[in-house]
PDB file of N, CA and C in Angstrom:
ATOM      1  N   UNK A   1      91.164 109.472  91.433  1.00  0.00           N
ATOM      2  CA  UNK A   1      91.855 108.293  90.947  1.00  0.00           C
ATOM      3  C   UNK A   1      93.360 108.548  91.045  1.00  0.00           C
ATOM      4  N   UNK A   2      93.846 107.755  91.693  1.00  0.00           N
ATOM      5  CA  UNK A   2      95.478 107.845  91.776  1.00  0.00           C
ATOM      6  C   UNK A   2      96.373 107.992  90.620  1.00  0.00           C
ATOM      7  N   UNK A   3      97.187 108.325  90.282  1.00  0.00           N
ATOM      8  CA  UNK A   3      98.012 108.433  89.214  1.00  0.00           C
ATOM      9  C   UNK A   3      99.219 107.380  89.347  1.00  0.00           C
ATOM     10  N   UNK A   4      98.874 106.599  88.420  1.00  0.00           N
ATOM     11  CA  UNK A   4     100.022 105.208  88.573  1.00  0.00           C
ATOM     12  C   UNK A   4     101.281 105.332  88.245  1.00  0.00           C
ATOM     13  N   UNK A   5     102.261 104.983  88.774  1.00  0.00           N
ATOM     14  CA  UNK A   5     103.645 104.992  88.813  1.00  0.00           C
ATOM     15  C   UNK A   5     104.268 103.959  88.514  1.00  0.00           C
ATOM     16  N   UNK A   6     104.819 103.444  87.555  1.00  0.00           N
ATOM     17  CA  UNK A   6     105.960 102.593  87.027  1.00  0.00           C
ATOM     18  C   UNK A   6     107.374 102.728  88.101  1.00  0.00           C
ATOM     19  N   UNK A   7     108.277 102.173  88.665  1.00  0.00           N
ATOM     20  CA  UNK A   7     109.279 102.486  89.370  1.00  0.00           C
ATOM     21  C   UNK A   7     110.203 101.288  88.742  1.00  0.00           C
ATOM     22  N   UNK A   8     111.360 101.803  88.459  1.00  0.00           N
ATOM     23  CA  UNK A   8     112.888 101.641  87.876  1.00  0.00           C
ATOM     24  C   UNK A   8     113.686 101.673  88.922  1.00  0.00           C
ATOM     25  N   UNK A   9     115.165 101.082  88.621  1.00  0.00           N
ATOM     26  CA  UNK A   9     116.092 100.895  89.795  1.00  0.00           C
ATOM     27  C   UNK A   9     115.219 101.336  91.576  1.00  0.00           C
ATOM     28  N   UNK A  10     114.195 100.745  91.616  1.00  0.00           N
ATOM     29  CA  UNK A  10     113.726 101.179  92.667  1.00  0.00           C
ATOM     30  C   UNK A  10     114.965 100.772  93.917  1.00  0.00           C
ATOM     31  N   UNK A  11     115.910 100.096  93.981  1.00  0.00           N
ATOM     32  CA  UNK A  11     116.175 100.255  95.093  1.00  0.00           C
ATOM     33  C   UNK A  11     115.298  99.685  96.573  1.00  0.00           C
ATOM     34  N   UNK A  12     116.238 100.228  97.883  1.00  0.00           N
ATOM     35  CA  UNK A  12     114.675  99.287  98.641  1.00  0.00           C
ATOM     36  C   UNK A  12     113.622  99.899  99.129  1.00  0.00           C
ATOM     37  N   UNK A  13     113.120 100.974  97.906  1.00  0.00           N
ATOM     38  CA  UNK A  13     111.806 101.655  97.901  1.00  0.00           C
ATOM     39  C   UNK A  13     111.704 102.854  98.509  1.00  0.00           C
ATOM     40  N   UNK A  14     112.856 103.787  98.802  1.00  0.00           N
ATOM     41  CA  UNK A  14     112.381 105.097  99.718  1.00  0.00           C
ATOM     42  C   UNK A  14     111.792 105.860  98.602  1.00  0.00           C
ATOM     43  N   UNK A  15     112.059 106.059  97.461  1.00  0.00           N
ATOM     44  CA  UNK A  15     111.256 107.197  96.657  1.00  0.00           C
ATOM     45  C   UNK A  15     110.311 106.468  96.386  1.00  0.00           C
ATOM     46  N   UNK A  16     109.684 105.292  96.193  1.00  0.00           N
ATOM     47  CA  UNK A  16     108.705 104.919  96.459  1.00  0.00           C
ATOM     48  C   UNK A  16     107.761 105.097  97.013  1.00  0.00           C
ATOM     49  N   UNK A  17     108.291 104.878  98.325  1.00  0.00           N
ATOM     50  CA  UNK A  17     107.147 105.271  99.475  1.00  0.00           C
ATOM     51  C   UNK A  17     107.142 106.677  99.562  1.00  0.00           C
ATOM     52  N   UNK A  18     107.721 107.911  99.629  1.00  0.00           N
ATOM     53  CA  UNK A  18     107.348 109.004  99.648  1.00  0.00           C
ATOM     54  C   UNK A  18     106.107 109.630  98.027  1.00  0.00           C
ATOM     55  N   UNK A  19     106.316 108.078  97.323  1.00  0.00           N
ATOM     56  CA  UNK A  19     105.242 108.533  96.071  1.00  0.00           C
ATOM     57  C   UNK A  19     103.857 108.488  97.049  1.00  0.00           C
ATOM     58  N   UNK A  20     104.055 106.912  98.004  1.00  0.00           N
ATOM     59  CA  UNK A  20     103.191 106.162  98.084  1.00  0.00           C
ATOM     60  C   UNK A  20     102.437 107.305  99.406  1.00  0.00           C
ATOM     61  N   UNK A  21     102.952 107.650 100.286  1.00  0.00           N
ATOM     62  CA  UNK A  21     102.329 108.372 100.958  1.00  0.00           C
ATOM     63  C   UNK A  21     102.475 110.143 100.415  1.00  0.00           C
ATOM     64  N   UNK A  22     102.517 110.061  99.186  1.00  0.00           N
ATOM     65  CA  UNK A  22     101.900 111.218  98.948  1.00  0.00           C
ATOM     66  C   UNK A  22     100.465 111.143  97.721  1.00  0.00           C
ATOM     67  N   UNK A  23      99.950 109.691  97.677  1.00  0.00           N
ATOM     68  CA  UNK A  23      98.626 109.211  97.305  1.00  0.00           C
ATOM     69  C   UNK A  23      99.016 108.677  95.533  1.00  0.00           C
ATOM     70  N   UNK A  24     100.165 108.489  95.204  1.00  0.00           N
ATOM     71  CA  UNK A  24     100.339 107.909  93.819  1.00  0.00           C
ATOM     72  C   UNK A  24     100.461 106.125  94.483  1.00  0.00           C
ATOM     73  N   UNK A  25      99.856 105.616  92.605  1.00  0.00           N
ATOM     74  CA  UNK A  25     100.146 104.197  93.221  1.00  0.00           C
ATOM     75  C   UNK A  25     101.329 103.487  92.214  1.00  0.00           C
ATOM     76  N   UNK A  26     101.697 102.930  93.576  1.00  0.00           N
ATOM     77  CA  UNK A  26     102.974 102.555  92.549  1.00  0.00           C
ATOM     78  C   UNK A  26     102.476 100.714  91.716  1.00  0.00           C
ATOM     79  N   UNK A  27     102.366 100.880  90.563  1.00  0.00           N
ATOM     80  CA  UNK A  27     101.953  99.574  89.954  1.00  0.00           C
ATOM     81  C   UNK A  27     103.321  98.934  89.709  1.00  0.00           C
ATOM     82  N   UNK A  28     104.501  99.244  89.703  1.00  0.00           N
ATOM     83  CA  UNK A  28     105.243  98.071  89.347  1.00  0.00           C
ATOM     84  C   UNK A  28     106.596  98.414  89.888  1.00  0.00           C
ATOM     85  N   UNK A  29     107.389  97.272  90.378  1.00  0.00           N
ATOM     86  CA  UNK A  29     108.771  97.752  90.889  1.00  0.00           C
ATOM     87  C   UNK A  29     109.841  96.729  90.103  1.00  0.00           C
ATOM     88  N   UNK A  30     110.898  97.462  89.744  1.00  0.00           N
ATOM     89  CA  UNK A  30     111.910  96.746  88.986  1.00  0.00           C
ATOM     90  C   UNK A  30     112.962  97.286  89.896  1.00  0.00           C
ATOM     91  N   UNK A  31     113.933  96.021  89.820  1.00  0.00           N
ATOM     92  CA  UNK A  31     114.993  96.314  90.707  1.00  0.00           C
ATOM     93  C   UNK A  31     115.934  95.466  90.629  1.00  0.00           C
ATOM     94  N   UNK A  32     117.089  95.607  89.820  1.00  0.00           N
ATOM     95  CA  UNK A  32     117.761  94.483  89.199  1.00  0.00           C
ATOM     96  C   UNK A  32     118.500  93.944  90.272  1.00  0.00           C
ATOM     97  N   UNK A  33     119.256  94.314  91.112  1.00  0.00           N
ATOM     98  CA  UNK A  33     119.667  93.488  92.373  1.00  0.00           C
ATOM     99  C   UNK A  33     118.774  92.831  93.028  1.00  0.00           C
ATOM    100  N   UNK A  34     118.968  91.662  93.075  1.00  0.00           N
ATOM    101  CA  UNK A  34     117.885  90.825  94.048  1.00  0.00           C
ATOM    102  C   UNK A  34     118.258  91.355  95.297  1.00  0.00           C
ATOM    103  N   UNK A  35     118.820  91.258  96.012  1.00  0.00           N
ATOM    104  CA  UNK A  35     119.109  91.724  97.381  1.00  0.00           C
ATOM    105  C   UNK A  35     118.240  92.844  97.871  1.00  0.00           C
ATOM    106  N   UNK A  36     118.435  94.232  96.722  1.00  0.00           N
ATOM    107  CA  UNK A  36     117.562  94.917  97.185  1.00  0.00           C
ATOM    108  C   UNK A  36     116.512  95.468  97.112  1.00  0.00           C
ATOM    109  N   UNK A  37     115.468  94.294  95.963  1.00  0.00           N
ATOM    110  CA  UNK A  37     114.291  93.855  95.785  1.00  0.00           C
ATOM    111  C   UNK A  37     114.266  92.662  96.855  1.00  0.00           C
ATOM    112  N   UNK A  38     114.697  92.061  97.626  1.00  0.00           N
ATOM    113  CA  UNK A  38     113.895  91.359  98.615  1.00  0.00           C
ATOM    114  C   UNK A  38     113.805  92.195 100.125  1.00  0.00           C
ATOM    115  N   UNK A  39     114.926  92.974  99.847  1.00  0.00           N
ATOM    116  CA  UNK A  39     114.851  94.187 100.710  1.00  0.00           C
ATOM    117  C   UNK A  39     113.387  94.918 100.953  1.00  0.00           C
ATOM    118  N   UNK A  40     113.201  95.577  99.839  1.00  0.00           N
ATOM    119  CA  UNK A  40     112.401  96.344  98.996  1.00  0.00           C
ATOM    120  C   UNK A  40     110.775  95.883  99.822  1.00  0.00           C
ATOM    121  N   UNK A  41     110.675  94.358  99.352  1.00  0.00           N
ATOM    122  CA  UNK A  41     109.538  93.511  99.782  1.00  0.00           C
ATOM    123  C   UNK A  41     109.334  93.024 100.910  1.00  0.00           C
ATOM    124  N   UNK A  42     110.178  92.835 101.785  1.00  0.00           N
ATOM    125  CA  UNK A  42     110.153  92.719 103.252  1.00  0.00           C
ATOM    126  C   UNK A  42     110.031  93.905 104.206  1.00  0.00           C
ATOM    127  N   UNK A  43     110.388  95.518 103.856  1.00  0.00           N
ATOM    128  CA  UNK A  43     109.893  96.380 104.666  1.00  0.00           C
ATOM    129  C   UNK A  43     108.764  96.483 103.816  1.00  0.00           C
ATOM    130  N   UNK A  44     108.026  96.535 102.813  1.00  0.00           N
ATOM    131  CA  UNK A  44     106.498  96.317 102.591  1.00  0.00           C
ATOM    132  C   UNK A  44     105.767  95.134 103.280  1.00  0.00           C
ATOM    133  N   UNK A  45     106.317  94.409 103.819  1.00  0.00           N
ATOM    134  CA  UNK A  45     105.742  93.145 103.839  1.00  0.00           C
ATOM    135  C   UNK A  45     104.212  93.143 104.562  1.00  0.00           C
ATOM    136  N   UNK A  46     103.962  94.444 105.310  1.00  0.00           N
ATOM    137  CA  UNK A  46     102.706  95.178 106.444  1.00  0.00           C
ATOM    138  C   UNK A  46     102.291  95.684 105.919  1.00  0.00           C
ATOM    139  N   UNK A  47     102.543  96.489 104.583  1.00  0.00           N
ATOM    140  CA  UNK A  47     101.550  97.449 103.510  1.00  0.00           C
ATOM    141  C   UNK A  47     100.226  97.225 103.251  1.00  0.00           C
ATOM    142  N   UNK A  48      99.987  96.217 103.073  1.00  0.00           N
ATOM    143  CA  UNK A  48      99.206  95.393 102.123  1.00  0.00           C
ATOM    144  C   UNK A  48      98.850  95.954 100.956  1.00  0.00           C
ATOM    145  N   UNK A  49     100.123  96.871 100.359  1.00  0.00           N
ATOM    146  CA  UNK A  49     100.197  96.861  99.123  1.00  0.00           C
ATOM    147  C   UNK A  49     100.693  96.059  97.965  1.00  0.00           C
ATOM    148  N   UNK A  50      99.893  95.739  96.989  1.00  0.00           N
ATOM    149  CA  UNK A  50     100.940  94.861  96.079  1.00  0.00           C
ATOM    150  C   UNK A  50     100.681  95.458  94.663  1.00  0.00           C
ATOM    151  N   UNK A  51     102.022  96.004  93.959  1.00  0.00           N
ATOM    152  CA  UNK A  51     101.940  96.996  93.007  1.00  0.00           C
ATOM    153  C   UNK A  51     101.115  95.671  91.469  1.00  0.00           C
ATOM    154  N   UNK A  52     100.509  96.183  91.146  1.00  0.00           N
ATOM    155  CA  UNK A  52      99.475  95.635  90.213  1.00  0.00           C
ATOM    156  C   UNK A  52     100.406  94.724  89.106  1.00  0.00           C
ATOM    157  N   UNK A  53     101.597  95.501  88.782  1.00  0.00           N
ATOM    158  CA  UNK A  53     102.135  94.468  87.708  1.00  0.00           C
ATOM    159  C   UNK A  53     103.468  93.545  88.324  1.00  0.00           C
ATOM    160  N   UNK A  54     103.358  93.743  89.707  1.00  0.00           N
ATOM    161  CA  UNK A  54     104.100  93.167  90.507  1.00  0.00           C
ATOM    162  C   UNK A  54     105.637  93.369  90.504  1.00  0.00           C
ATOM    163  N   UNK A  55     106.797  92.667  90.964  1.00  0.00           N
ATOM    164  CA  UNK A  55     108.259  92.893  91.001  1.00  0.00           C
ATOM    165  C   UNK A  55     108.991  91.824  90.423  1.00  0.00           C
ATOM    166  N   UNK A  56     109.831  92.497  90.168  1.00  0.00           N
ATOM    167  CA  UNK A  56     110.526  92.132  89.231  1.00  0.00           C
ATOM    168  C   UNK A  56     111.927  92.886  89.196  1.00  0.00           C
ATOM    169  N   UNK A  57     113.191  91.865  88.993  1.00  0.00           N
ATOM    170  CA  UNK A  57     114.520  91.705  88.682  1.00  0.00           C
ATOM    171  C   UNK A  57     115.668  92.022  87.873  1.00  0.00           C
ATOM    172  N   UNK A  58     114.325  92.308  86.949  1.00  0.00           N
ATOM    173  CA  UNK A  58     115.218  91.921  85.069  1.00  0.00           C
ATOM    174  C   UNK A  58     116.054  93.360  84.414  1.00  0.00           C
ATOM    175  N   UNK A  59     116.721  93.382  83.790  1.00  0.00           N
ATOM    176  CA  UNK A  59     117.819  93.932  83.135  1.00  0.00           C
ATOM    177  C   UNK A  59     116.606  95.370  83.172  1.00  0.00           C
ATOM    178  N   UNK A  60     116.625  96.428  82.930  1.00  0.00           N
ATOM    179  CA  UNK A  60     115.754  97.492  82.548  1.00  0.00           C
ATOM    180  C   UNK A  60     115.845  97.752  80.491  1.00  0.00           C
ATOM    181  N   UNK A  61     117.066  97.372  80.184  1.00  0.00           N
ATOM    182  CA  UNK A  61     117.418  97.331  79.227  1.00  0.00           C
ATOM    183  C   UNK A  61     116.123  96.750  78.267  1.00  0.00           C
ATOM    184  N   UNK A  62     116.056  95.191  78.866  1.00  0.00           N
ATOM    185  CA  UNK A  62     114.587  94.534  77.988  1.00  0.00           C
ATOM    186  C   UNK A  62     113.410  95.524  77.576  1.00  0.00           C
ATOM    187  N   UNK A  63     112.843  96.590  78.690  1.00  0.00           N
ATOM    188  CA  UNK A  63     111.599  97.010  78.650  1.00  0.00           C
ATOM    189  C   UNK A  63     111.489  98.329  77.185  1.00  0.00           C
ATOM    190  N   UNK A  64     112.616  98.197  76.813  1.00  0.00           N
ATOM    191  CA  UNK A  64     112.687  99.315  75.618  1.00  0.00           C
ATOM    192  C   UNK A  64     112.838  98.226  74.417  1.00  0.00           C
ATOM    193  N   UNK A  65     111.990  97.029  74.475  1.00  0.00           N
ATOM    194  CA  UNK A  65     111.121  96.167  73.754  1.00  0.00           C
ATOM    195  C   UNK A  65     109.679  96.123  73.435  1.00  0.00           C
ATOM    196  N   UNK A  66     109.109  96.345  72.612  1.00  0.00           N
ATOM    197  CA  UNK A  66     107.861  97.127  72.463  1.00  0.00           C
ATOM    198  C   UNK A  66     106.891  95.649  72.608  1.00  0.00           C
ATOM    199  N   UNK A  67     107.319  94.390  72.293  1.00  0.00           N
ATOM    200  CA  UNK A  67     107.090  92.917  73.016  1.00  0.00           C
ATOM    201  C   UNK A  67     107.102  92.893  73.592  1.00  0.00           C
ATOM    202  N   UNK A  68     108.285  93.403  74.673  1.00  0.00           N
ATOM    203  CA  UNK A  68     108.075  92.889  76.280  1.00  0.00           C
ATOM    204  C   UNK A  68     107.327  93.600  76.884  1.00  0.00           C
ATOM    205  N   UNK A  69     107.370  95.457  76.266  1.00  0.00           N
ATOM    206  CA  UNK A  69     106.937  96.235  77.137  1.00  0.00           C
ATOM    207  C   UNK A  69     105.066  95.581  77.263  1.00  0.00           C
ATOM    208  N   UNK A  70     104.913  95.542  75.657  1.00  0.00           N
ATOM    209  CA  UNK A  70     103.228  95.247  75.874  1.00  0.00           C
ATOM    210  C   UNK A  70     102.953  93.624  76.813  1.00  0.00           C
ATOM    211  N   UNK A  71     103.869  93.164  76.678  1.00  0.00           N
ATOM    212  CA  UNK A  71     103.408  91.696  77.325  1.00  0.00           C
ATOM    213  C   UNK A  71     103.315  91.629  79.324  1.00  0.00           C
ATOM    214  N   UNK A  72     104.575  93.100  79.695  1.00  0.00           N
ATOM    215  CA  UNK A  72     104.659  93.020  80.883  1.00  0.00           C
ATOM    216  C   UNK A  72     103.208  93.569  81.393  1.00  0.00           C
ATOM    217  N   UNK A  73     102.985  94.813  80.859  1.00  0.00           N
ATOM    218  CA  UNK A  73     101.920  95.404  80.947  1.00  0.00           C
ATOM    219  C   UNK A  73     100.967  95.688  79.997  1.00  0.00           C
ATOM    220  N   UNK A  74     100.070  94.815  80.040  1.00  0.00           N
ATOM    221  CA  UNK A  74      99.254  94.421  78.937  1.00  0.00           C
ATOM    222  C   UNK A  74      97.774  95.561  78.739  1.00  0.00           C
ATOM    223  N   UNK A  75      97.733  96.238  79.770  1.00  0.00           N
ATOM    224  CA  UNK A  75      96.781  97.547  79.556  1.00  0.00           C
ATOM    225  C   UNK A  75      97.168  99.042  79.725  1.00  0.00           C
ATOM    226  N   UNK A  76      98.434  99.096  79.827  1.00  0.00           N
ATOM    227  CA  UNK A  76      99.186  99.891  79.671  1.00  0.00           C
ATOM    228  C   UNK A  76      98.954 100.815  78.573  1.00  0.00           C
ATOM    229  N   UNK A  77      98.257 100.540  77.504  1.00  0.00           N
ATOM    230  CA  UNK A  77      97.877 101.598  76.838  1.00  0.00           C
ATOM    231  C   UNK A  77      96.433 101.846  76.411  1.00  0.00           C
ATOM    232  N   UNK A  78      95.600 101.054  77.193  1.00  0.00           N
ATOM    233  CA  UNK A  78      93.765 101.399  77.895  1.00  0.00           C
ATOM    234  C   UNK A  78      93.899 102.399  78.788  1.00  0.00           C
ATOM    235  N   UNK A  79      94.419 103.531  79.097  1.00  0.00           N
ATOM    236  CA  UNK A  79      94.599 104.281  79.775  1.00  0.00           C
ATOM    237  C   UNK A  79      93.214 104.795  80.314  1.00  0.00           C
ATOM    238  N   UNK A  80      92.587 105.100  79.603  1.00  0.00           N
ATOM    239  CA  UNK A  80      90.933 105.826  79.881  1.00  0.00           C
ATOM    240  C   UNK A  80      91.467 107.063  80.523  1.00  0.00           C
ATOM    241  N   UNK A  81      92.354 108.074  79.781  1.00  0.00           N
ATOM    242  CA  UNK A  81      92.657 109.485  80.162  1.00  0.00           C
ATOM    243  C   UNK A  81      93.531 109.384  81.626  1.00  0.00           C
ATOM    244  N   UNK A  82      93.684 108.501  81.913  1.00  0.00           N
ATOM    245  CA  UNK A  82      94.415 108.357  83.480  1.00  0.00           C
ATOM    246  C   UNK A  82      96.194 108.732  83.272  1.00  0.00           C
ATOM    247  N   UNK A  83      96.794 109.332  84.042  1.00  0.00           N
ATOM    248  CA  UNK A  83      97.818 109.843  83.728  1.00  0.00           C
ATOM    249  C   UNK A  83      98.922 108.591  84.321  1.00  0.00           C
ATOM    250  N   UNK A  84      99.950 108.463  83.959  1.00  0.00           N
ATOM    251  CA  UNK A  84     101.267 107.590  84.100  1.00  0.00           C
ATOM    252  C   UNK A  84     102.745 108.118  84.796  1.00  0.00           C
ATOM    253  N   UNK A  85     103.391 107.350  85.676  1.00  0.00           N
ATOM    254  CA  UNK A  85     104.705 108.388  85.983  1.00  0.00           C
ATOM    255  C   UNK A  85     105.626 107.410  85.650  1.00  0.00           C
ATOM    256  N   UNK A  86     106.791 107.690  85.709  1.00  0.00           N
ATOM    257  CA  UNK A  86     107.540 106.885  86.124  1.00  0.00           C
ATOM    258  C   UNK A  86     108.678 107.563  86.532  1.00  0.00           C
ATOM    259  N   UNK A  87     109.392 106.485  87.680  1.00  0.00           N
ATOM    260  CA  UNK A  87     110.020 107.254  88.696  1.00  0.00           C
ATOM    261  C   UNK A  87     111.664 106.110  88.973  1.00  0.00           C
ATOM    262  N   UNK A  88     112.293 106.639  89.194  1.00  0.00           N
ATOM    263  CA  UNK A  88     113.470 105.685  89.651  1.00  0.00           C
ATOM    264  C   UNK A  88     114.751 106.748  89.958  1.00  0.00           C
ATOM    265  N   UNK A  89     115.882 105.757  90.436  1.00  0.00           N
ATOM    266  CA  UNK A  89     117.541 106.017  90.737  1.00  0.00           C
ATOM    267  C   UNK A  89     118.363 105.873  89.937  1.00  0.00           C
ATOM    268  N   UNK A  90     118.595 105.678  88.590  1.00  0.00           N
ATOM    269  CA  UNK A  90     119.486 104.930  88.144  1.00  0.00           C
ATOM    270  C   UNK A  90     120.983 104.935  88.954  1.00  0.00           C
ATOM    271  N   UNK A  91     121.822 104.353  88.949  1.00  0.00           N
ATOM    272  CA  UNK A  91     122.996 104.213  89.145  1.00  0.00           C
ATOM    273  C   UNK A  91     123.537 105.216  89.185  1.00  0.00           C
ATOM    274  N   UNK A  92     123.956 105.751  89.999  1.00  0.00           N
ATOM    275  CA  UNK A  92     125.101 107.308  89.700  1.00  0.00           C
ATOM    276  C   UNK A  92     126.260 107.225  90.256  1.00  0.00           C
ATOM    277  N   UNK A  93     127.441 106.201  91.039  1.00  0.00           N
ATOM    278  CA  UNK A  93     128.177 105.809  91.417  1.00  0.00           C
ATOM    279  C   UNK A  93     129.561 106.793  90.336  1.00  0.00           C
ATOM    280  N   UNK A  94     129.324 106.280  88.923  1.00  0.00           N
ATOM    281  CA  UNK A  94     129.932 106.256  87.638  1.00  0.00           C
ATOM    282  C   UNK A  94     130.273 107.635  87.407  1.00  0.00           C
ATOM    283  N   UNK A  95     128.998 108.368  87.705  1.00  0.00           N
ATOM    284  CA  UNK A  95     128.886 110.328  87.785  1.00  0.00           C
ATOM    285  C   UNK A  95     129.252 110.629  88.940  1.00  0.00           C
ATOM    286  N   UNK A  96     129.773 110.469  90.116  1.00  0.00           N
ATOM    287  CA  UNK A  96     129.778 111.328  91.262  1.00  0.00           C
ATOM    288  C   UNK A  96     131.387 111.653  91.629  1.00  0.00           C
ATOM    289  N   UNK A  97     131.757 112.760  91.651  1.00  0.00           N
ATOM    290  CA  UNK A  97     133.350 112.414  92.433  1.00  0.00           C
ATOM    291  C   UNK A  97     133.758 111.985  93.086  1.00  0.00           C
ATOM    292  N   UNK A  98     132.534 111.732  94.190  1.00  0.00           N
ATOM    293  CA  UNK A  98     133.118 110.505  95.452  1.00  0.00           C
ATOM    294  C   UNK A  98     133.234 109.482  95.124  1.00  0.00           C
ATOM    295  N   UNK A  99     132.937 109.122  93.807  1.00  0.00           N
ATOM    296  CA  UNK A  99     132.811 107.632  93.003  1.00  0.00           C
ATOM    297  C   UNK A  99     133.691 107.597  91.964  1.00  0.00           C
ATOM    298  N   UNK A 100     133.366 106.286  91.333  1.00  0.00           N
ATOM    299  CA  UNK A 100     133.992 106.614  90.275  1.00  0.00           C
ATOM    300  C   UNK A 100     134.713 107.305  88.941  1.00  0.00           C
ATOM    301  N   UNK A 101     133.818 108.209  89.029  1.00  0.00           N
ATOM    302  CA  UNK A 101     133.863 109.748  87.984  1.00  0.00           C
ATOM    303  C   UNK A 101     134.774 109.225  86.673  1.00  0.00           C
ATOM    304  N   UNK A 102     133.644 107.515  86.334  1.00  0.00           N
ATOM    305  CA  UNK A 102     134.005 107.543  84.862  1.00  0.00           C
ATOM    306  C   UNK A 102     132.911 108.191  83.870  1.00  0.00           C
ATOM    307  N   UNK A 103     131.397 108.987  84.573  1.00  0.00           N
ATOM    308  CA  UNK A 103     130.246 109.206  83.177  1.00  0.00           C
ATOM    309  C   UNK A 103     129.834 107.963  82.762  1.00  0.00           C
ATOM    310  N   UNK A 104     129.447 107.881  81.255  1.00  0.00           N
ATOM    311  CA  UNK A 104     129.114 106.782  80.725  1.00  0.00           C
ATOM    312  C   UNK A 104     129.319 105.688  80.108  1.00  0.00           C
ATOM    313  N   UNK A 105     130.946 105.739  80.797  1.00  0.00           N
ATOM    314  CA  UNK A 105     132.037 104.497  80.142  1.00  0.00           C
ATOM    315  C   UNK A 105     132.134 103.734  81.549  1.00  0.00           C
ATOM    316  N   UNK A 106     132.014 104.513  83.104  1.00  0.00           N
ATOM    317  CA  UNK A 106     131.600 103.205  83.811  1.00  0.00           C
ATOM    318  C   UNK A 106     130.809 102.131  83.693  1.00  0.00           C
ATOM    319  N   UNK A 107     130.597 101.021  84.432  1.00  0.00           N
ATOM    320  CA  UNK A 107     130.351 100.183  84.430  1.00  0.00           C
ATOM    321  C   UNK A 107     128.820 100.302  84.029  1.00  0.00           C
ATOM    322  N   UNK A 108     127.880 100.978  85.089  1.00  0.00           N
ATOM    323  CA  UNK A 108     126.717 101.365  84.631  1.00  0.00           C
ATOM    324  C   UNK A 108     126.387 102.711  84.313  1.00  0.00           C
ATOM    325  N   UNK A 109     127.224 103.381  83.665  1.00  0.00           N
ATOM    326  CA  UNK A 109     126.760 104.941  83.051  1.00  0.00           C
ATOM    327  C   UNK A 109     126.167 104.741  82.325  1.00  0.00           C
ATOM    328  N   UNK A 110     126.182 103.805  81.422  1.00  0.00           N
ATOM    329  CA  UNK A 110     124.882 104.097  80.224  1.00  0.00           C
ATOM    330  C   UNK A 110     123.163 103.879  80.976  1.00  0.00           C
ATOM    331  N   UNK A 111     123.204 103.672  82.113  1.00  0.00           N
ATOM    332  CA  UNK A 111     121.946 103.114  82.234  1.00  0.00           C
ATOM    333  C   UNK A 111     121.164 104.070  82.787  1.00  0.00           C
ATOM    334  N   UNK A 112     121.478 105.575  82.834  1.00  0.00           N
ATOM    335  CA  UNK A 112     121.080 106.986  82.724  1.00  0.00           C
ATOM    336  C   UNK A 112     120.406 107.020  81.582  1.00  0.00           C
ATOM    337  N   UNK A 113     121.272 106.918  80.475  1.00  0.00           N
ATOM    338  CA  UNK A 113     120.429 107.253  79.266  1.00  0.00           C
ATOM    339  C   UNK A 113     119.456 106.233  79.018  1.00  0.00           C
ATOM    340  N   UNK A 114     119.875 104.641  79.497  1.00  0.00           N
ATOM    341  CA  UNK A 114     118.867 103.708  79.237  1.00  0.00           C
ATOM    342  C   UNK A 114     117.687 104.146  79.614  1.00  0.00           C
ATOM    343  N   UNK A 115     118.003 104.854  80.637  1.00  0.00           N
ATOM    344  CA  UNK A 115     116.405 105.487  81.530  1.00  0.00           C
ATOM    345  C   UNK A 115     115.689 106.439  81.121  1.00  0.00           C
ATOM    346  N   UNK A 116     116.093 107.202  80.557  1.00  0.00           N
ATOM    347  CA  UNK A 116     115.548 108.491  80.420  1.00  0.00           C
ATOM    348  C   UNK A 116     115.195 108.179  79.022  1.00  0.00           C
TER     349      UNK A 116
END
């Protein structure tokens, strides 16, 4: 049985797909830029994969709502011993010296800790 994967700032899916062809399934993709969630869904578009709780846009911020979390994924905790990942990029623009090198007073530095 595959081990299901949640994916965050997925981006247009390369750590994804190296989940995906290394036999994890990815059940859900969040990706707050539309651009590169339609990205994301158009080089899948031949997969004929479609992650179980489907894609989605929205702030990542919401899902550390214990409402939203249960409403997005509503068996999310029927597990039946099956193990869970979750996987993502957050933003690192904010941390890098080639970047901005404000930490967590850039624009999106907090959304490291949002993640973790």
């Amino acid at each position: 049985m595959p081990i299901e994967v949640y994916s965050f700032f997925s981006g247009v899916g390369f750590l994804d797909l190296g989940f995906e062809n290394a036999g994890f399934d990815i059940v859900f993709v969040d990706e707050y830029d539309d651009r590169f969630l339609q990205s994301y869904q158009y080089a899948r578009r031949n997969s004929g994969h479609i992650p179980k709780y489907g894609y989605s846009n929205t702030d990542v911020k919401e899902y550390l709502s214990d409402e939203v979390w249960k409403k997005t994924f509503p068996e999310y905790e029927s597990h039946n011993g099956m193990i869970k990942g979750f996987i993502g990029g957050p933003p690192c623009p904010d941390f890098s010296t080639a970047g901005k090198n404000e930490g967590e007073r850039g624009k999106n530095g907090h959304l490291t800790t949002v993640y973790v």
